[in-house]
Protein backbone atom coordinates (compact mmCIF):
# COMPACT_ATOMS: atom_id res chain seq x y z
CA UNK A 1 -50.50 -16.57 -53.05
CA UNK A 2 -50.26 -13.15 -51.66
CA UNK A 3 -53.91 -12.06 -53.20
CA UNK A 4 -55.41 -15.20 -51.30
CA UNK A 5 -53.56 -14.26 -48.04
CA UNK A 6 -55.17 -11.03 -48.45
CA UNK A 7 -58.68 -12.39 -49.24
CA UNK A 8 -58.55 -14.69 -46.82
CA UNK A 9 -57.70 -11.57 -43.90
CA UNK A 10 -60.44 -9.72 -45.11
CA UNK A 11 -62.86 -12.30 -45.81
CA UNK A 12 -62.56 -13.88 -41.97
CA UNK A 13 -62.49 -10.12 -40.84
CA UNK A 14 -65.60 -8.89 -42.35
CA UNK A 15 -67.77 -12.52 -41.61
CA UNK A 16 -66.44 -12.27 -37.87
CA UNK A 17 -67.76 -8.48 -37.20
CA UNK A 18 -71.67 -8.66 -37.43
CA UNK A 19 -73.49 -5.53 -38.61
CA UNK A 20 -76.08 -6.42 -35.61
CA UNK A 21 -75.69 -6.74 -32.52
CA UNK A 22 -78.59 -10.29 -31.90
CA UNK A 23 -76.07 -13.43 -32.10
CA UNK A 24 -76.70 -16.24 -34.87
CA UNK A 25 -77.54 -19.53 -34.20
CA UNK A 26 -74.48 -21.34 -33.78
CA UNK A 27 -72.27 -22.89 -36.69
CA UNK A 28 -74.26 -19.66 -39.34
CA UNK A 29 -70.86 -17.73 -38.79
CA UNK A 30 -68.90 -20.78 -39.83
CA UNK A 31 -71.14 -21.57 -43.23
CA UNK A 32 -71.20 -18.36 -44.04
CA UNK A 33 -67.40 -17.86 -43.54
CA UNK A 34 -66.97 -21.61 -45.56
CA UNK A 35 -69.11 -20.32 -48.46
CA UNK A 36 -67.84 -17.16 -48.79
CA UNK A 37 -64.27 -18.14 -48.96
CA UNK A 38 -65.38 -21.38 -51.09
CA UNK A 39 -66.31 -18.92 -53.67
CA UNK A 40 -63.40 -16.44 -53.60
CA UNK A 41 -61.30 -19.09 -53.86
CA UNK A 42 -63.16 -20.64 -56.89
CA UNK A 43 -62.94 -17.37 -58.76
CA UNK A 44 -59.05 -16.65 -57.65
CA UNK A 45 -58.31 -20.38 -59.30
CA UNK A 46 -59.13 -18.63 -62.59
CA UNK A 47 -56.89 -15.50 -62.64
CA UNK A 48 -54.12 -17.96 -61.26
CA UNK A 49 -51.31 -19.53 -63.11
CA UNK A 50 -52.52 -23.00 -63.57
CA UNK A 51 -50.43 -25.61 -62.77
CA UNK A 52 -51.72 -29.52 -62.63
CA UNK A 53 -54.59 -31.32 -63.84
CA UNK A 54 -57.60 -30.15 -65.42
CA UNK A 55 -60.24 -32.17 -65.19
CA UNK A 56 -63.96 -31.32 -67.08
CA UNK A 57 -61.93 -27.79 -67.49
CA UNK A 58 -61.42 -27.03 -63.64
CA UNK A 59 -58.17 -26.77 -62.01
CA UNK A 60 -57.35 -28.97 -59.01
CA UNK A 61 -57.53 -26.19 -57.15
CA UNK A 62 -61.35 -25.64 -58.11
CA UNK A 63 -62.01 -29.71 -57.63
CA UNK A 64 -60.79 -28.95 -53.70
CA UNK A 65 -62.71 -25.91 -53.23
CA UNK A 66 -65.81 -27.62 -54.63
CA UNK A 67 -65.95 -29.26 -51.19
CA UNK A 68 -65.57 -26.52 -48.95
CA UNK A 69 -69.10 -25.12 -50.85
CA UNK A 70 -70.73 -28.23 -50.16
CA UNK A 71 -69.80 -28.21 -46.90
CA UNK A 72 -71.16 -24.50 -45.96
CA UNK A 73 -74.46 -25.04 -47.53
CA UNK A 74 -74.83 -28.05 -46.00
CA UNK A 75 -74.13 -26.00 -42.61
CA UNK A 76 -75.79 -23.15 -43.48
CA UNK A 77 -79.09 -25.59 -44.39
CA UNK A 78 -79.03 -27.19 -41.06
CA UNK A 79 -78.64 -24.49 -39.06
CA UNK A 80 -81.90 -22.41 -40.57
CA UNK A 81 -83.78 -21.25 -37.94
């Protein structure tokens, strides 16, 4: 829990600073922020102790994140420029 609080600081920290100083078109900051974390959080399910259900070999805790993904690309794609 304490490696995903960390992630989770430095992962919102390092989307929310842009290297440039032009602004994104709006809701790019969010997808990339929901995609990032969907994918820490996918890998971190695997170096956690599992607890629950597996289900086609992923944890719950992969099922839920597998949303979150969707959800960013789906933001990122409508946002494109």
């Amino acid at each position: 829990m304490l490696i995903a609080a960390i992630l989770f600081v430095h992962l919102k920290k390092s989307v929310m600073v842009s290297p440039t100083n032009h602004s994104t078109r709006g809701g790019r900051t969010c997808a990339l922020f929901l995609i990032l974390y969907g994918i820490a959080r996918f890998s971190l399910e695997f170096i956690r102790e599992q607890h629950g259900v597996f289900f086609y070999g992923l944890s719950e805790g992969q099922w839920l994140t597998i949303p979150v993904l969707i959800a960013g690309v789906i933001l990122w794609w409508k946002t494109k420029k």
